[in-house]
Protein backbone atom coordinates (compact mmCIF):
# COMPACT_ATOMS: atom_id res chain seq x y z
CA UNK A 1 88.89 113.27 83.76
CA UNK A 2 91.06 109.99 84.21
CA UNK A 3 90.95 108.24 80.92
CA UNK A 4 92.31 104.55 80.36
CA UNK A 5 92.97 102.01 77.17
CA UNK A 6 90.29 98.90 77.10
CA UNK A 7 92.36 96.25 75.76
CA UNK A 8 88.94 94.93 74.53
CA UNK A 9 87.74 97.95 72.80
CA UNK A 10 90.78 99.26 71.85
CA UNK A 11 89.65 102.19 73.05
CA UNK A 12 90.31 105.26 75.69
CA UNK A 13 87.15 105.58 77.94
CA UNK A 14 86.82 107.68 80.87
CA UNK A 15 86.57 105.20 83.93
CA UNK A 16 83.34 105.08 85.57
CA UNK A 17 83.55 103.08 88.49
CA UNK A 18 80.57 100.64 88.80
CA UNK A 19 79.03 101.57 92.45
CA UNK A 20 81.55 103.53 94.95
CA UNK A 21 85.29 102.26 94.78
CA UNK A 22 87.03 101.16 91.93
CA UNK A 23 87.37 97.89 92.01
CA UNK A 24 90.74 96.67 90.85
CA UNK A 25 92.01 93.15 89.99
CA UNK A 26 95.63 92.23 89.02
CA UNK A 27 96.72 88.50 88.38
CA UNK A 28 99.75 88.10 90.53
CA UNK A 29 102.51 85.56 90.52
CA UNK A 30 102.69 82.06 90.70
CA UNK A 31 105.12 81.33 93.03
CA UNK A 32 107.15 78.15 92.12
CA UNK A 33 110.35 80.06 92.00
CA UNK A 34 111.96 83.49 92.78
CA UNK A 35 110.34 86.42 91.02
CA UNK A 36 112.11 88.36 88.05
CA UNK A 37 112.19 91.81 87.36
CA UNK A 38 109.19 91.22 85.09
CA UNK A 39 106.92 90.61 88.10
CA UNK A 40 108.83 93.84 89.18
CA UNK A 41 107.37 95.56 85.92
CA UNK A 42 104.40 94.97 85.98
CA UNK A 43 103.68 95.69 89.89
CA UNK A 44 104.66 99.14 89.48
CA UNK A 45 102.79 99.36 87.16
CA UNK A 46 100.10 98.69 88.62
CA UNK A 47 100.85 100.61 91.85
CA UNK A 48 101.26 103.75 89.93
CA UNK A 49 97.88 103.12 88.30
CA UNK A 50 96.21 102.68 91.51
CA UNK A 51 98.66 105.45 93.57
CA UNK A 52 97.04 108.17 91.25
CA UNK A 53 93.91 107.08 91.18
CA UNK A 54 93.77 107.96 95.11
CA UNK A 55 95.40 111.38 94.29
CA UNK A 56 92.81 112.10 92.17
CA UNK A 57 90.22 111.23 94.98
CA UNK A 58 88.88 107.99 93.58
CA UNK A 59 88.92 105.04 96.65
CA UNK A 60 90.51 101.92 95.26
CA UNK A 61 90.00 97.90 96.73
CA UNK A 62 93.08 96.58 94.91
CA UNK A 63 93.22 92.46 94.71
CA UNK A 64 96.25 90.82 93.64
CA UNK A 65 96.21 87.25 93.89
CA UNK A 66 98.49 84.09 94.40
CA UNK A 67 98.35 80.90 92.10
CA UNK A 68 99.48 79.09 94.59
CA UNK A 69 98.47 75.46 92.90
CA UNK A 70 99.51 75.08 89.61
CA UNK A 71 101.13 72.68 87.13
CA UNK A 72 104.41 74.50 87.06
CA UNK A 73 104.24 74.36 91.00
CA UNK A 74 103.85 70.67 90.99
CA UNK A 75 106.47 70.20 88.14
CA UNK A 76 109.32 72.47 90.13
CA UNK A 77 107.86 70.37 93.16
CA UNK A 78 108.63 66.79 91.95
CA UNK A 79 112.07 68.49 90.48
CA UNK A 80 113.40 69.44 94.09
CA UNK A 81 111.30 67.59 96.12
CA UNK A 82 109.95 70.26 97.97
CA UNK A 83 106.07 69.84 99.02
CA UNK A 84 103.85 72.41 96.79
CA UNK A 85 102.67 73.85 99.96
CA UNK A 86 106.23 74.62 101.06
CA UNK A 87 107.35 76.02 97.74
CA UNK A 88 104.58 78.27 97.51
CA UNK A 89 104.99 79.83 100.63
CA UNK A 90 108.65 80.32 100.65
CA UNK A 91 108.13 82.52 97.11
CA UNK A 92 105.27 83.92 98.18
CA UNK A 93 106.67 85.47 101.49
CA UNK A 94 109.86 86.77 99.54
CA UNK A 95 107.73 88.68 96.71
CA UNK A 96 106.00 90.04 98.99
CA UNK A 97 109.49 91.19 101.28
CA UNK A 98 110.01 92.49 97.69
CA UNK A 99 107.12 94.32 96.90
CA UNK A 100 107.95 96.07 100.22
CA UNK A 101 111.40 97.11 99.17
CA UNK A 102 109.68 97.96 95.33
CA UNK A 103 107.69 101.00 97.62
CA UNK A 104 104.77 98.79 96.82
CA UNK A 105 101.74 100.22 98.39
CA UNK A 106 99.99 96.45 99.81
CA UNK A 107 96.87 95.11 98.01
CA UNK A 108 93.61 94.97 100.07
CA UNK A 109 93.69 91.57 99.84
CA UNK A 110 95.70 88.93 98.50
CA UNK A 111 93.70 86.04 98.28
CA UNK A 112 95.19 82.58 96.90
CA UNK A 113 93.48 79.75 95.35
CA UNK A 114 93.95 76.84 97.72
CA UNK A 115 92.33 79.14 100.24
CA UNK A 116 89.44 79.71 97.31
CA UNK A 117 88.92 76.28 96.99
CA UNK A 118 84.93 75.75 97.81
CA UNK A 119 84.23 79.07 95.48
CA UNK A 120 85.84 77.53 92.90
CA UNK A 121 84.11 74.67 93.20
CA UNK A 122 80.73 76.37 93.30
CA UNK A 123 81.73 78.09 90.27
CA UNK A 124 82.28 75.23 88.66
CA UNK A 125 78.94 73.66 89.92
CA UNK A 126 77.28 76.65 88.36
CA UNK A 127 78.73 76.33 84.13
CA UNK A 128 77.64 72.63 84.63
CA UNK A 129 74.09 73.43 85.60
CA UNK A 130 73.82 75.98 82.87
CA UNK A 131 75.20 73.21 80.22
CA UNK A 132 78.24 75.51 79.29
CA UNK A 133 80.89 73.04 81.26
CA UNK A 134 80.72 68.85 81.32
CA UNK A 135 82.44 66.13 83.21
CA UNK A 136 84.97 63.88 81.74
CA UNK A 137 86.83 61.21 84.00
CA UNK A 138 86.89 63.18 86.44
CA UNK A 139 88.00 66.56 84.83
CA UNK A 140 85.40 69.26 83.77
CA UNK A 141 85.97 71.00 80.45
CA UNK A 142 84.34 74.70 79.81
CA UNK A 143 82.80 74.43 76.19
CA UNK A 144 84.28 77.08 74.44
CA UNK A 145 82.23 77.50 71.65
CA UNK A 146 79.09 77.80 73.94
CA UNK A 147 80.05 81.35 74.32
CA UNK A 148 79.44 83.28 70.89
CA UNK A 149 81.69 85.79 70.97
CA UNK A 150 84.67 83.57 72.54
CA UNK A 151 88.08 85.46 71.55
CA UNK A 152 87.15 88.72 72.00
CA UNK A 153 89.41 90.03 73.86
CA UNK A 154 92.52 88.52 71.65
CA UNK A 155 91.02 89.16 68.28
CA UNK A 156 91.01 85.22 67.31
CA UNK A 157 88.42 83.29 65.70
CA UNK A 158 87.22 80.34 66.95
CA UNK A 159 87.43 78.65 63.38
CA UNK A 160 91.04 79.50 63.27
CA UNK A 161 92.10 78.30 66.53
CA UNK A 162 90.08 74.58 65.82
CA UNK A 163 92.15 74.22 62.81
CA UNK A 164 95.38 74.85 64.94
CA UNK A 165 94.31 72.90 67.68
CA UNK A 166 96.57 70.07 69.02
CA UNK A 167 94.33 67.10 70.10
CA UNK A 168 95.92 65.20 73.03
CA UNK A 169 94.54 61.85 73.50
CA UNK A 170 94.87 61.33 77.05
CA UNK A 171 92.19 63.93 77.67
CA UNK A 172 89.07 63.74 77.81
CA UNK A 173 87.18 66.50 75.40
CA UNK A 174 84.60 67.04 73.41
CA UNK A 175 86.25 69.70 71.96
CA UNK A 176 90.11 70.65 71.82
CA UNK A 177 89.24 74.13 72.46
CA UNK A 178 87.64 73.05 75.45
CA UNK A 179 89.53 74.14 78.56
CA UNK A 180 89.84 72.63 82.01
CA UNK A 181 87.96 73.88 85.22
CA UNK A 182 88.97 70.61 87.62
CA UNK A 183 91.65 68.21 87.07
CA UNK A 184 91.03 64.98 88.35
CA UNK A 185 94.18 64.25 90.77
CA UNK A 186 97.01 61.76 89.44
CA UNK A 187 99.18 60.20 92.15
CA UNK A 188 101.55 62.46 94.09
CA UNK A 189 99.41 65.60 93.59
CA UNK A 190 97.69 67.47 95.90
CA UNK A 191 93.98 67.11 95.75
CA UNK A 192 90.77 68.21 97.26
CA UNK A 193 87.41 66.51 97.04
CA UNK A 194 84.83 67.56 94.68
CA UNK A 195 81.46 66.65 93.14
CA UNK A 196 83.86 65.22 90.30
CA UNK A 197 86.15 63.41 92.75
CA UNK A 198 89.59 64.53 94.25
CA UNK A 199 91.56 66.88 91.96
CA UNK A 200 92.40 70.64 91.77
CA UNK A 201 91.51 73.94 89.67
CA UNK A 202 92.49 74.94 86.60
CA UNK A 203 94.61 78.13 86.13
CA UNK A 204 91.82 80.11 84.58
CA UNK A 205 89.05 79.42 87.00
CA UNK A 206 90.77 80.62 89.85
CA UNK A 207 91.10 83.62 89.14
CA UNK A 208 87.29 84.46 88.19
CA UNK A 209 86.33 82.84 91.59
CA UNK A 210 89.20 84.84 93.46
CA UNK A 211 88.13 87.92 91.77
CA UNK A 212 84.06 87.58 91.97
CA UNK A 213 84.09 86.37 95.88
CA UNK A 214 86.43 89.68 96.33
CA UNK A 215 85.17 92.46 94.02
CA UNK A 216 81.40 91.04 93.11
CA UNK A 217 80.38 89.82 89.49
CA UNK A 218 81.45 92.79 87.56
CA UNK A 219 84.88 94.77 88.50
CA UNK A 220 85.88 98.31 87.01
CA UNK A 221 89.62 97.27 86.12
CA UNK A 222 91.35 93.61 85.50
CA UNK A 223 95.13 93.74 84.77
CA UNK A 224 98.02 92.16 84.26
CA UNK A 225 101.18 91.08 81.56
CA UNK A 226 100.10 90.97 78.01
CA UNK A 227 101.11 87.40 77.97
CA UNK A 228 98.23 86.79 80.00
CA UNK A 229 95.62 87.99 76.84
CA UNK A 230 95.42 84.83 75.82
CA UNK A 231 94.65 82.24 76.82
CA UNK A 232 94.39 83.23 80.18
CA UNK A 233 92.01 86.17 80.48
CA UNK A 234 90.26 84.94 77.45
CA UNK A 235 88.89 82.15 79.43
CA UNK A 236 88.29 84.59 82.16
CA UNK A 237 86.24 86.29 80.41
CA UNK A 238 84.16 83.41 79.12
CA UNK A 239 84.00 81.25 82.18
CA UNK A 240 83.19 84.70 83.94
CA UNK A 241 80.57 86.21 81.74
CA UNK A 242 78.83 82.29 81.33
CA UNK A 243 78.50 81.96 84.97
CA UNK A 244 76.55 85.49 85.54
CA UNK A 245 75.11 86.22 82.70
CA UNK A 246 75.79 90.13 83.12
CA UNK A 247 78.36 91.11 80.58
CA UNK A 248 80.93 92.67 80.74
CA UNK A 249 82.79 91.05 83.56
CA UNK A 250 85.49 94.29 83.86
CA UNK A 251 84.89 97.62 82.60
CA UNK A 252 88.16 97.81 81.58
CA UNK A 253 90.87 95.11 80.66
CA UNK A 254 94.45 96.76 81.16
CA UNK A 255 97.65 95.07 80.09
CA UNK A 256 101.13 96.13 80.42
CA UNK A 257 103.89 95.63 77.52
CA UNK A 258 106.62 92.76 78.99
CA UNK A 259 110.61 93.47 80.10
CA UNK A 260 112.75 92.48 76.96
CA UNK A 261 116.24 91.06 77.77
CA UNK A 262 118.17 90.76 73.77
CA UNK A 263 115.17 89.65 71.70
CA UNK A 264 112.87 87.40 74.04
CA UNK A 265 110.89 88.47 77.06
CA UNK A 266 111.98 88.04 80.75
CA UNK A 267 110.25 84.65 81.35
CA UNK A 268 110.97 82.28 83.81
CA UNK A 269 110.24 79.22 81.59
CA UNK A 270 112.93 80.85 78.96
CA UNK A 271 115.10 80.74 82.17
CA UNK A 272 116.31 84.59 80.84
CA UNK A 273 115.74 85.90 84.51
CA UNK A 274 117.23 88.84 86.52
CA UNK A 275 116.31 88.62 90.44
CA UNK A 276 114.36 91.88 91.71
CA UNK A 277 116.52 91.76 94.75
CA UNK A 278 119.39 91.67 92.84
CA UNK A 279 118.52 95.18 90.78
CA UNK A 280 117.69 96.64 94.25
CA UNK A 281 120.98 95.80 95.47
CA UNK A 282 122.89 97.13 92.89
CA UNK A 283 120.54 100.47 91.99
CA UNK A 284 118.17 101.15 94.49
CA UNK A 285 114.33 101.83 94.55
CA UNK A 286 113.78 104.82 92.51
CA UNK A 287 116.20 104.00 89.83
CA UNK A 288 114.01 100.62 89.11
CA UNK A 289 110.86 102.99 89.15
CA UNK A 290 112.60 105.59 86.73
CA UNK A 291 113.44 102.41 84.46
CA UNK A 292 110.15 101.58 84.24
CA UNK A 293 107.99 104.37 84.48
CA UNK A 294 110.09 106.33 82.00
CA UNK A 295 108.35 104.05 79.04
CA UNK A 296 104.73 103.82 78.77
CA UNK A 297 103.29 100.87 80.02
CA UNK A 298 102.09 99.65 76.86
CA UNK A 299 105.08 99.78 75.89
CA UNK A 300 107.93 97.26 75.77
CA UNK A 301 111.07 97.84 77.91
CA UNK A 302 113.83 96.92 77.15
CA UNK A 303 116.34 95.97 79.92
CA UNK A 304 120.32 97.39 79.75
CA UNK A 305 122.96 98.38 82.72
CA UNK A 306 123.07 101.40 80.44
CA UNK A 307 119.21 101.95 81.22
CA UNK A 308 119.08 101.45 84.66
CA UNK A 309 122.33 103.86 84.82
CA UNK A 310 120.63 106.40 83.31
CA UNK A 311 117.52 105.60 85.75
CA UNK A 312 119.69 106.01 88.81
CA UNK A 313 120.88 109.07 87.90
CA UNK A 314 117.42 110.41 86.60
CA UNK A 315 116.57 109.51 90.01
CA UNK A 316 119.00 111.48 91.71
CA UNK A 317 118.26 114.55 89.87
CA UNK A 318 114.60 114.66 91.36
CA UNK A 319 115.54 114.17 94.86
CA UNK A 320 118.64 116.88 94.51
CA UNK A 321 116.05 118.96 93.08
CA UNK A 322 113.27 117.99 95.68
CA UNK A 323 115.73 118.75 98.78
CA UNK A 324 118.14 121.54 97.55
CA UNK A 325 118.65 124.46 99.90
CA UNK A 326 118.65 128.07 98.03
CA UNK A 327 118.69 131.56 99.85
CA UNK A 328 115.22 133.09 98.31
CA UNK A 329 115.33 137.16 98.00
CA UNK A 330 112.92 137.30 95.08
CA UNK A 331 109.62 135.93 93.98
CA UNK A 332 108.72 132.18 94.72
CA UNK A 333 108.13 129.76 92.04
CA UNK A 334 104.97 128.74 91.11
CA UNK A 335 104.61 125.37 90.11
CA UNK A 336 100.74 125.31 88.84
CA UNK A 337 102.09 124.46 85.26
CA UNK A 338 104.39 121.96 86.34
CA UNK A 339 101.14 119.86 87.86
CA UNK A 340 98.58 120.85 85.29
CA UNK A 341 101.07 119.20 82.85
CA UNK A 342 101.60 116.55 84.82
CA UNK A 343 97.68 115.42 85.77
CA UNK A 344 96.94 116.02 81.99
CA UNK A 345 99.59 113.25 81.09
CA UNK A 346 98.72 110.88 83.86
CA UNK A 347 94.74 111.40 82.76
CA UNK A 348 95.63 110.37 79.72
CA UNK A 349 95.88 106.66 80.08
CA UNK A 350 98.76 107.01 82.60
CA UNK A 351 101.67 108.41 80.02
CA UNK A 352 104.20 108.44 82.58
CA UNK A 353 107.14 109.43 80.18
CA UNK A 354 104.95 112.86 80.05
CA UNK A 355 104.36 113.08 83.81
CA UNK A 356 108.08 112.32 84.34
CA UNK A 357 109.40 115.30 81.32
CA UNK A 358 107.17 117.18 83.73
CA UNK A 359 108.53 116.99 86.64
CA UNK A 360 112.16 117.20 85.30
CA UNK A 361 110.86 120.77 83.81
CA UNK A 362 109.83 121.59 87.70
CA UNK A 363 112.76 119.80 89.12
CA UNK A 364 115.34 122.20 86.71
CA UNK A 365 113.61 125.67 87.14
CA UNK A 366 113.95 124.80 91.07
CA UNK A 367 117.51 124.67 90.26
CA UNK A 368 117.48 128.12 88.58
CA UNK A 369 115.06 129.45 90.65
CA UNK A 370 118.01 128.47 93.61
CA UNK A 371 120.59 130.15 91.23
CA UNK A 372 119.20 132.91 91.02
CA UNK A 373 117.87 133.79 94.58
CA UNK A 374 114.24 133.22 94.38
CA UNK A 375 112.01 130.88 96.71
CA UNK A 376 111.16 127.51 95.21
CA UNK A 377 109.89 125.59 98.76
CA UNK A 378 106.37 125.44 97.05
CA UNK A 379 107.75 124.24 93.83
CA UNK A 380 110.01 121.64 95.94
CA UNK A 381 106.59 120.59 97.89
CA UNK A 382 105.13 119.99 94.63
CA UNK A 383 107.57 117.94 93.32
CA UNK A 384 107.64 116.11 95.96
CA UNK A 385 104.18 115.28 96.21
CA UNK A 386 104.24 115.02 92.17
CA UNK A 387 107.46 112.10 92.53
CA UNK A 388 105.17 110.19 95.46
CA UNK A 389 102.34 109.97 92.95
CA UNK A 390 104.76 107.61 90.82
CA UNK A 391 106.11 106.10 94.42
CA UNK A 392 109.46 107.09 94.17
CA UNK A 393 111.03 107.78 97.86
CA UNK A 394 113.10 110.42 97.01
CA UNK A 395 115.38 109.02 100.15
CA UNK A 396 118.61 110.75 100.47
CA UNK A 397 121.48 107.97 100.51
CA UNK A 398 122.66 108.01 104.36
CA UNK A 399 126.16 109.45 104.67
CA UNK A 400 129.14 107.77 103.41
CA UNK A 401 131.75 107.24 106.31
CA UNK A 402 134.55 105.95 104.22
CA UNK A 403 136.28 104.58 107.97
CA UNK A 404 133.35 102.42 108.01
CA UNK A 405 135.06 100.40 104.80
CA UNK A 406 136.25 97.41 106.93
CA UNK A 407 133.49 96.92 109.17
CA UNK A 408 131.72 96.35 105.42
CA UNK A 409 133.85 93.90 104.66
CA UNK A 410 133.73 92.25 107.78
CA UNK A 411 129.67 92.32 107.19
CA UNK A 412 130.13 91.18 103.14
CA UNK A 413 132.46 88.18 104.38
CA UNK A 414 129.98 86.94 106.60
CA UNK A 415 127.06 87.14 104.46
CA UNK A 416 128.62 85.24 101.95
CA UNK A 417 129.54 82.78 105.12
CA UNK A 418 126.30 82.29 105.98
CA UNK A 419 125.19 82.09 102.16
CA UNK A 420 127.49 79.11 101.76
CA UNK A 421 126.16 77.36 105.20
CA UNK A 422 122.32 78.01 103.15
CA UNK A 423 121.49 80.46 106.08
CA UNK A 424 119.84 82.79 103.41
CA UNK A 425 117.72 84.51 105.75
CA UNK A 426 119.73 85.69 107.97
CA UNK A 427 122.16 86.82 104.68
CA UNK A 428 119.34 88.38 103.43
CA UNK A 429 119.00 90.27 106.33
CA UNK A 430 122.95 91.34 106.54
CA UNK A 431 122.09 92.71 103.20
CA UNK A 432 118.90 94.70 103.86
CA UNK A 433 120.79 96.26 106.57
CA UNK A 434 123.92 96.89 104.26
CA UNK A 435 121.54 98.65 101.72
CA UNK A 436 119.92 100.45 104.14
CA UNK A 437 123.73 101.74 105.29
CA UNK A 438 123.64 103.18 101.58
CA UNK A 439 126.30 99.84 100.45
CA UNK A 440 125.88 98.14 97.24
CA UNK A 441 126.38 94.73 96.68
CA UNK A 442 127.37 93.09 93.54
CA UNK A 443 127.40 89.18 93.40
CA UNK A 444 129.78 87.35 90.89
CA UNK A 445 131.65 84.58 90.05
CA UNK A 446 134.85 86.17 91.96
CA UNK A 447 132.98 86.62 95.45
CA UNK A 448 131.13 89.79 96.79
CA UNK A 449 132.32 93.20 95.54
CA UNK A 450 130.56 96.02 97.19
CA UNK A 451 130.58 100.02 97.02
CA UNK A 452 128.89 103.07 98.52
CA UNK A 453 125.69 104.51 96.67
């Protein structure tokens, strides 16, 4: 039975969905600038999570949303002068060109929360008739200590957070705890009507609404970055569970540790950020997955060219393993162990580091089983099948015709043309093509060096 850590409880529960599929909600990105191999971290993560649930015969309606109105969105917005709407979309359309090249199986749905607008505002409608929200000059504030057991999910006390609470003036609260549901709009911003007058959301409400009109009250599983504890799904939770009235509002609340670079998280705000493309470029799609699946995800990972190395050629031992030809004149392999030991790791709140030891165990007997004449085509179908369960592709790099060297450069030189003339697309798609041709591109301040995977 498939067992998984409650961030709430603290504890390992067998999952139970609520009524037929599970119903899975991840807090995506919000997409004021290009995404970083954190957003990479945690949506494999997540993918693997909901990959082997479907092996193991559970159906799955995965949400993933996009913030797609925001303060930072506004703030990166009046920086370039780019229109919100415009910013949004171009991010959003290249994480999700990403997420392809990731071997990202796609959401169900992936709603966003200027499309959510007239839930939202329901919602909001709702905690004011039940007295838990209020309207201030045109914002409405969720009162936090309505809800009795507020900071459950992040272990703080209400008590302790008052006394550390920063009162700014220029808002209107009752309470500095208080958080926002509508903003009333200031000039410049984009703004929808409301019962309140024009404004927008607040972060935390648009995800309940995207995640009730999608899912229904209660869900089975809400993830995302342990960042996002608190205050984020804290607030969730509250705004959630106020609005219903049928605790809990997910079964199960499932964070994922965060990508370290030296001694501070990968964080676009720190400005510490490594492009997914570029790590795809340079490494390919299974070594990224090896990087990350080779930790637990509740564990921190910590980000190296050593790491990903190591990854890459992890990697390549699988799908040597997976495809290896061997003249068989004996018994055949039997991999039985090799997938017992690997569904008994996954069950156990997805410990990938023990599902991967397994199949390395499978992937070198098929290599002695080769050496020593036996039949290991079962044991390579397993493998397979095993490696797909943590989405790696196990793609053999396409041949490497070294005569093909200056018709590479000739390609290089005029992506890095059309890079300089800000014709990124179509540069984007000389690269995707290079990659595909098994070429490796490595951007730095000397030009465009490149080399064969």
């Amino acid at each position: 039975m498939f067992h998984l850590r409650d961030t709430l409880t603290g504890e390992k529960r067998e999952l139970s969905p609520i009524a037929g599929d599970v119903r899975l909600y991840v807090c995506g990105v919000t997409p004021y600038s290009e995404a970083h191999l954190g957003h990479a971290l945690f949506s494999i993560v997540f993918d693997v999570l909901r990959r082997y649930l479907e092996w193991r015969g559970y159906g799955v309606r995965h949400i993933q949303n996009f913030t797609d109105i925001d303060d930072k969105l506004i703030e990166r917005s009046h920086e370039t002068g780019t229109p919100v709407e415009e910013l949004a979309e171009r991010h959003s359309d290249a994480y999700m060109a990403q997420l392809t090249r990731l071997n990202v199986l796609p959401a169900t749905e992936y709603p966003r929360a200027t499309e959510e607008i007239p839930n939202i505002i329901s919602f909001i409608e709702g905690l004011v008739g039940k007295g838990v929200a209020y309207a201030s000059g045109g914002d409405v504030y969720y009162r936090v200590r309505e809800k009795a057991d507020y900071g459950k999910l992040s272990k703080r006390d209400v008590d302790d957070l008052r006394s550390g609470a920063r009162v700014d003036l220029s808002e209107l609260k009752d309470d500095p705890l208080d958080f926002a549901l509508w903003k009333g709009a200031k000039p410049g911003e984009p703004h929808w009507d409301s019962p309140w007058g024009p404004g927008r959301p607040g972060w935390h409400i648009e995800c309940s609404a995207m995640a009730m009109n999608a899912l229904g009250e209660q869900i089975d599983i809400h993830g995302g970055g342990a960042d996002l504890i608190f205050p984020h799904h804290e607030n969730e939770i509250a705004q959630s569970e106020s609005f219903t009235g049928k605790p809990p509002f997910a079964s199960f609340w499932v964070h994922n540790a965060l990508l370290q670079l030296g001694e501070e998280k990968m964080s676009k705000s720190v400005g510490n950020i490594i492009g997914i493309d570029e790590v795809l470029d340079r490494y390919g799609t299974d070594a990224l997955r090896m990087f990350i699946v080779t930790s637990h995800y509740r564990s921190p990972v910590a980000y190296s060219e050593e790491a990903l190395d190591s990854a890459r050629a992890g990697a390549e031992r699988l799908r040597q393993a997976a495809f290896s030809k061997g003249v068989a004149n004996g018994h055949s392999l039997d991999p039985t162990e090799a997938r017992e030991r690997f569904t008994e790791a996954m069950d156990d709140d997805l410990n990938t580091p023990r599902a991967l030891a397994a199949l390395f165990d499978l992937a070198r007997a098929i290599n002695r089983a080769h050496d020593e004449g036996h039949d290991a085509g079962a044991a390579q179908a397993t493998l397979r099948e095993l490696a797909g369960v943590l989405g790696f592709t196990l793609h053999e790099p396409p041949h490497r015709d070294e005569n093909a060297a200056p018709f590479v450069d000739l390609l290089v030189d005029l992506r890095s043309e059309l890079r300089e003339a800000k014709q990124y697309a179509l540069a984007d798609r000389v690269r995707d093509g290079l990659v595909e041709l098994g070429v490796e591109l490595h951007d730095g301040p000397e030009g465009t060096e490149w080399s064969f995977r």
